[in-house]
N, C-alpha and C. Protein backbone atom coordinates (compact mmCIF):
# COMPACT_ATOMS: atom_id res chain seq x y z
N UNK A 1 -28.66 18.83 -27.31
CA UNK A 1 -27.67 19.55 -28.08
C UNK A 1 -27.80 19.11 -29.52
N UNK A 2 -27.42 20.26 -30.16
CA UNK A 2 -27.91 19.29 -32.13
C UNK A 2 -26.43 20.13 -32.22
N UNK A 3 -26.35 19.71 -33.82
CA UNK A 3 -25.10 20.35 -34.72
C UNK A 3 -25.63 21.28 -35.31
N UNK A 4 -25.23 22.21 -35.81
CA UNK A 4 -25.71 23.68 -36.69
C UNK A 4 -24.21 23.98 -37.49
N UNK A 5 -25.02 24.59 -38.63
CA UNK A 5 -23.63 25.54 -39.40
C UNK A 5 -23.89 27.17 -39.07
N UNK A 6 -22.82 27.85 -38.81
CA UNK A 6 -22.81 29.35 -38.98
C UNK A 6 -23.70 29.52 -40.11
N UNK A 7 -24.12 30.50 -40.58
CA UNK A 7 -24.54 31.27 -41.96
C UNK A 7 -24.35 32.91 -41.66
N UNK A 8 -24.39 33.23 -40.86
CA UNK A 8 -24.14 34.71 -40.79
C UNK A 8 -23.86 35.28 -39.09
N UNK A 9 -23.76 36.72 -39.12
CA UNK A 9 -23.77 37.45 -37.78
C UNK A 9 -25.18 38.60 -37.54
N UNK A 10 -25.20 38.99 -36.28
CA UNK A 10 -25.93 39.59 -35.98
C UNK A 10 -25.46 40.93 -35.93
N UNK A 11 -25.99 41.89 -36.60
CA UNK A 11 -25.31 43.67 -35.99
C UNK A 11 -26.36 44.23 -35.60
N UNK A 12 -26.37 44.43 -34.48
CA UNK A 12 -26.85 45.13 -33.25
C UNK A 12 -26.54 47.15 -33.13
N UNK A 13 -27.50 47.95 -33.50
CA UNK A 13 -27.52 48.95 -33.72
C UNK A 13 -27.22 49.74 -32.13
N UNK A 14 -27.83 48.85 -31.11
CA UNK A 14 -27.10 49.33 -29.35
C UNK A 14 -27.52 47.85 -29.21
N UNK A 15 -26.46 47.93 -28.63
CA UNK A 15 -26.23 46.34 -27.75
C UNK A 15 -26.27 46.73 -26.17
N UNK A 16 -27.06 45.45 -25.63
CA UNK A 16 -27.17 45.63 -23.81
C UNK A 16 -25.79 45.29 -23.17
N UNK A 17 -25.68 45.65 -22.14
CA UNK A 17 -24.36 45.82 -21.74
C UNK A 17 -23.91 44.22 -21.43
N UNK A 18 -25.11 43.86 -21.01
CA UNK A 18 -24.68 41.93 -20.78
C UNK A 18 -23.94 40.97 -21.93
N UNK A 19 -23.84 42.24 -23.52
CA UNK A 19 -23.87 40.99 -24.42
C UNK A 19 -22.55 41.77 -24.59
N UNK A 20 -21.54 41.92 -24.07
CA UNK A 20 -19.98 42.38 -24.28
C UNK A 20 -19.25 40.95 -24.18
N UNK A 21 -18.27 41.45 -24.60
CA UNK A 21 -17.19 40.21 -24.91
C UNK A 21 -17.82 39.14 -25.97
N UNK A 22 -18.95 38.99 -26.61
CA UNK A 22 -18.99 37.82 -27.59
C UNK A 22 -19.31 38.34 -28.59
N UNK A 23 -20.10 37.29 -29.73
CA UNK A 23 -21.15 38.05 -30.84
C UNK A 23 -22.38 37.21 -31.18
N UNK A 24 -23.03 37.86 -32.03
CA UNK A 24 -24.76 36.99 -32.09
C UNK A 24 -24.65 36.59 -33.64
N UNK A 25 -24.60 35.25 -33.62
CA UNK A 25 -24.30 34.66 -34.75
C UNK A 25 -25.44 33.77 -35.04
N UNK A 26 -25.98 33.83 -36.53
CA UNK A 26 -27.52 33.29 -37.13
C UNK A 26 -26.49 31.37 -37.78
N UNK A 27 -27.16 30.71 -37.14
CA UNK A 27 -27.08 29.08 -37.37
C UNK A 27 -28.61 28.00 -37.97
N UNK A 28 -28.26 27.38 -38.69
CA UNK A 28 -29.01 26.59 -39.16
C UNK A 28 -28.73 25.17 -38.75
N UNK A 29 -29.59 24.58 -37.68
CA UNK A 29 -29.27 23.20 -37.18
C UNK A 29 -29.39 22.07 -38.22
N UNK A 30 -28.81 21.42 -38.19
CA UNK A 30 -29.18 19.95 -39.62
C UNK A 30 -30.04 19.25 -38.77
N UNK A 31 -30.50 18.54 -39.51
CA UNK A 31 -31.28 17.09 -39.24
C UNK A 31 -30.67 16.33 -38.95
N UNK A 32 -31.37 15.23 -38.45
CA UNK A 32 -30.09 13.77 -38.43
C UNK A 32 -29.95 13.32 -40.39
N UNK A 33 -30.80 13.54 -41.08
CA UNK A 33 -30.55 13.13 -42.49
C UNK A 33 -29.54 14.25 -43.40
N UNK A 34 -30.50 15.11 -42.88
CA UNK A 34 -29.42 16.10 -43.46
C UNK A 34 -27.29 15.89 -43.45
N UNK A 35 -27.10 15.81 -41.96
CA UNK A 35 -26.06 15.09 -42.12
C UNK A 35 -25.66 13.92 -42.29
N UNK A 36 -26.28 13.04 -42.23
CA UNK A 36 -25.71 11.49 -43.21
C UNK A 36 -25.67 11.48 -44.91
N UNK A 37 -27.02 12.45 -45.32
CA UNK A 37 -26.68 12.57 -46.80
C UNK A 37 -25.58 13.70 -47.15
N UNK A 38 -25.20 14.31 -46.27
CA UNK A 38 -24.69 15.53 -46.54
C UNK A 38 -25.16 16.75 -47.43
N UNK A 39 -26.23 16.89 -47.63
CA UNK A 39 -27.12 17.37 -48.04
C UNK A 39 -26.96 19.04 -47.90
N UNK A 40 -27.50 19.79 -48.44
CA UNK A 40 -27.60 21.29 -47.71
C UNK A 40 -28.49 21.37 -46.62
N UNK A 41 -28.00 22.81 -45.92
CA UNK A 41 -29.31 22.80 -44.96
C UNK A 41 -30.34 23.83 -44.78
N UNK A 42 -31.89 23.39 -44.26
CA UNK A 42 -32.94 23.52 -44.86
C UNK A 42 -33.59 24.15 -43.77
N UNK A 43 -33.20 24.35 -42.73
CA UNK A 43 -33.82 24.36 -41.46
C UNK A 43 -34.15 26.21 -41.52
N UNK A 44 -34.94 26.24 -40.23
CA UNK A 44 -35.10 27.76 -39.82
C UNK A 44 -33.55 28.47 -38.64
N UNK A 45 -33.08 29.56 -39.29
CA UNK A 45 -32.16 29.87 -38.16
C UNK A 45 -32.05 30.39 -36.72
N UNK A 46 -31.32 30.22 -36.00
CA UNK A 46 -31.32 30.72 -34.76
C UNK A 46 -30.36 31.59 -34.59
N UNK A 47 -30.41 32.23 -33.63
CA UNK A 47 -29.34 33.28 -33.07
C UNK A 47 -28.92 32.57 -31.95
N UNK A 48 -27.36 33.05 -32.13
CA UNK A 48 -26.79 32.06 -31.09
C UNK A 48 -25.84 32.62 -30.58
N UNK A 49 -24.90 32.59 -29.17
CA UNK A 49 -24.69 33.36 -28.54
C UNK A 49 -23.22 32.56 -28.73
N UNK A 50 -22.14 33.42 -29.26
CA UNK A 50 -21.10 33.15 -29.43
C UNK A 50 -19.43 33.35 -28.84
N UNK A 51 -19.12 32.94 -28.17
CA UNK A 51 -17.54 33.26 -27.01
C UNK A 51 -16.65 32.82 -27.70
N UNK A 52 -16.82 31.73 -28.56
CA UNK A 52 -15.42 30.64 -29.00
C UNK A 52 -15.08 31.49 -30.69
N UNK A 53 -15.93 32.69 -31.25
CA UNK A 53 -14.94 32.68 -32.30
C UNK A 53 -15.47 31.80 -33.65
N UNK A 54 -16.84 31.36 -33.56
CA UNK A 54 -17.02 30.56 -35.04
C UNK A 54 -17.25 31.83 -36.03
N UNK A 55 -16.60 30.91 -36.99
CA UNK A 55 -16.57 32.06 -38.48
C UNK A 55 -17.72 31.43 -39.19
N UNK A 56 -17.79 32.05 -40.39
CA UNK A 56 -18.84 31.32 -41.30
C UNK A 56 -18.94 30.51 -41.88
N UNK A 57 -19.67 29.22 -41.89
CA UNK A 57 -19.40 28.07 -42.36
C UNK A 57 -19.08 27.07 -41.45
N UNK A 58 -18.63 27.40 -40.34
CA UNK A 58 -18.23 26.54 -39.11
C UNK A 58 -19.77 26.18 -38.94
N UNK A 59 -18.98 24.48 -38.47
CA UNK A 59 -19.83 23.75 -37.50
C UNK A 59 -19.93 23.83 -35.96
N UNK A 60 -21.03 23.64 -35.43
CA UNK A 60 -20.85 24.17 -34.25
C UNK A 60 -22.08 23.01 -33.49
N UNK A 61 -21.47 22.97 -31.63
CA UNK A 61 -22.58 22.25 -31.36
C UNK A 61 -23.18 23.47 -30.48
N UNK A 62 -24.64 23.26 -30.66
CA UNK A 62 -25.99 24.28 -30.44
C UNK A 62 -26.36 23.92 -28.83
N UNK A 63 -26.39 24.54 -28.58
CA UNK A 63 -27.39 24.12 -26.52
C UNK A 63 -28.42 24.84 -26.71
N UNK A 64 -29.28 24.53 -26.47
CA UNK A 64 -30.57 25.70 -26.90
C UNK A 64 -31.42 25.80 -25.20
N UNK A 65 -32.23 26.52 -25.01
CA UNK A 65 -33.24 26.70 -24.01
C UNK A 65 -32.44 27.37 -22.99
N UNK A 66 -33.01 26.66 -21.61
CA UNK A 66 -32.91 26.94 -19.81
C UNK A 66 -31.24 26.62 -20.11
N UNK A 67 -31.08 25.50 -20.75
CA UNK A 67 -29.40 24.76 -20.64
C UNK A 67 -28.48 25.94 -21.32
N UNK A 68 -29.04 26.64 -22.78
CA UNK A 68 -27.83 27.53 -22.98
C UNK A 68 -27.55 29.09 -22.05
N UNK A 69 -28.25 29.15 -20.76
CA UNK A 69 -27.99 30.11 -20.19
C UNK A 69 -26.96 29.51 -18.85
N UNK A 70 -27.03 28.39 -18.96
CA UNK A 70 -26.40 27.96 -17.63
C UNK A 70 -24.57 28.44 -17.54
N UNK A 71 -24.03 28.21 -18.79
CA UNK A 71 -22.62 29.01 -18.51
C UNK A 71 -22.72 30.50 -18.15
N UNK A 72 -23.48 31.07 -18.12
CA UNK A 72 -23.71 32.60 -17.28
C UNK A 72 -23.86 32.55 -15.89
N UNK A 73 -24.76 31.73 -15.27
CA UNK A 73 -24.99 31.63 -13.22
C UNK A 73 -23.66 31.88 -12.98
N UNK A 74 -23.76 32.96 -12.07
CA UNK A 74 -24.59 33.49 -11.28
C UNK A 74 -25.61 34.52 -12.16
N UNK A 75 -24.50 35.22 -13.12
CA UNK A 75 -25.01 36.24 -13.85
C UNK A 75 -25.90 35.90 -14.68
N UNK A 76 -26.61 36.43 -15.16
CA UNK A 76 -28.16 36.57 -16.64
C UNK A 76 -27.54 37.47 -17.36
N UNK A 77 -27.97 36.14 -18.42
CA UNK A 77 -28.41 37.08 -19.94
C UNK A 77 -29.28 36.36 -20.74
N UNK A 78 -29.50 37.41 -21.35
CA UNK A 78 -31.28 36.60 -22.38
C UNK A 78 -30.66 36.33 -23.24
N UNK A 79 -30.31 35.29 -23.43
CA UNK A 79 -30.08 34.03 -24.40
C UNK A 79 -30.72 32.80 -24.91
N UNK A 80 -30.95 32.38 -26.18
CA UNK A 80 -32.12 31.31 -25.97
C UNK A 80 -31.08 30.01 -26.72
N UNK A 81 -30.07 30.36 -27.32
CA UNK A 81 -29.11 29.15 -28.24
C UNK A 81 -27.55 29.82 -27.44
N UNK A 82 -26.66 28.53 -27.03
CA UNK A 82 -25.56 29.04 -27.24
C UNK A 82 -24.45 28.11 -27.68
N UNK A 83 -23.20 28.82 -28.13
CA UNK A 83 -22.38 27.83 -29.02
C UNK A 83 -21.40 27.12 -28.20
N UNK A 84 -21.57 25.80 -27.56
CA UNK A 84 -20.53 25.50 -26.79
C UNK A 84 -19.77 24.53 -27.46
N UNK A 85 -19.24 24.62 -28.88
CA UNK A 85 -18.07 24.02 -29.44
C UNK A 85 -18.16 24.25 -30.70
N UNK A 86 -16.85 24.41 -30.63
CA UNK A 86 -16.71 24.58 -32.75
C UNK A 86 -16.33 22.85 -32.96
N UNK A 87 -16.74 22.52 -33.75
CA UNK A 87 -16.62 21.03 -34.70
C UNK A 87 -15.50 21.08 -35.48
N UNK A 88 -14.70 20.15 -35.50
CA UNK A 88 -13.71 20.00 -36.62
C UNK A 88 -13.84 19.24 -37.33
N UNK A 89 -14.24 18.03 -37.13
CA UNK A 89 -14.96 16.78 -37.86
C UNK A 89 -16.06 16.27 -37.17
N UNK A 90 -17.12 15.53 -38.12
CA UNK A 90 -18.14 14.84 -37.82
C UNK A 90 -18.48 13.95 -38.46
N UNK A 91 -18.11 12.83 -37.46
CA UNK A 91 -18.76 11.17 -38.04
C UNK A 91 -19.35 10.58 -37.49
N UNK A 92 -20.48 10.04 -38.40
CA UNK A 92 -21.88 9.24 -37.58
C UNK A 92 -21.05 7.45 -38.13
N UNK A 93 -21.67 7.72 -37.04
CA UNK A 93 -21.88 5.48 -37.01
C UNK A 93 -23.06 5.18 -37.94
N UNK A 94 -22.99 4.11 -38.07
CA UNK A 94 -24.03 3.66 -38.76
C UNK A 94 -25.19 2.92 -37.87
């Protein structure tokens, strides 16, 4: 699981019937440096499969692969990132 920020949404010109009830939201995961310097972020984005409601700018934690489809079993959907928490704060140890 990594941390990501929102940066945008996805609009879907026909959407498959599997992707009702959420939205497809574009995230940029940080680094581990990236967040200790607090730095901007630099990364490539993902599309990420969204239920909880992140807006833009939200932090979010990322599940990516085989693992972000697992809140769907029994059912499928082609998903490759999904958002299983919005962040309110984040502090690293040293």
């Amino acid at each position: 699981m990594r941390i990501a920020q929102i940066v945008g949404t996805v609009t879907l010109n026909e959407c498959h019937p599997s992707f009702a009830g959420a939205r497809l939201r574009l995230a940029v995961p940080f680094t581990c440096e990236e967040l200790a310097e607090g730095t901007p972020y630099r990364g490539d984005t993902v599309v990420v499969w969204d239920e909880l409601g992140a807006g833009i700018g939200s932090a979010i934690a990322l599940s990516e692969g085989p693992e972000a489809a697992q809140p769907f079993r029994p059912r499928i959907k082609p998903v490759d990132a999904y958002n299983a928490a919005i962040l309110d704060h984040i502090e690293l140890a040293d």
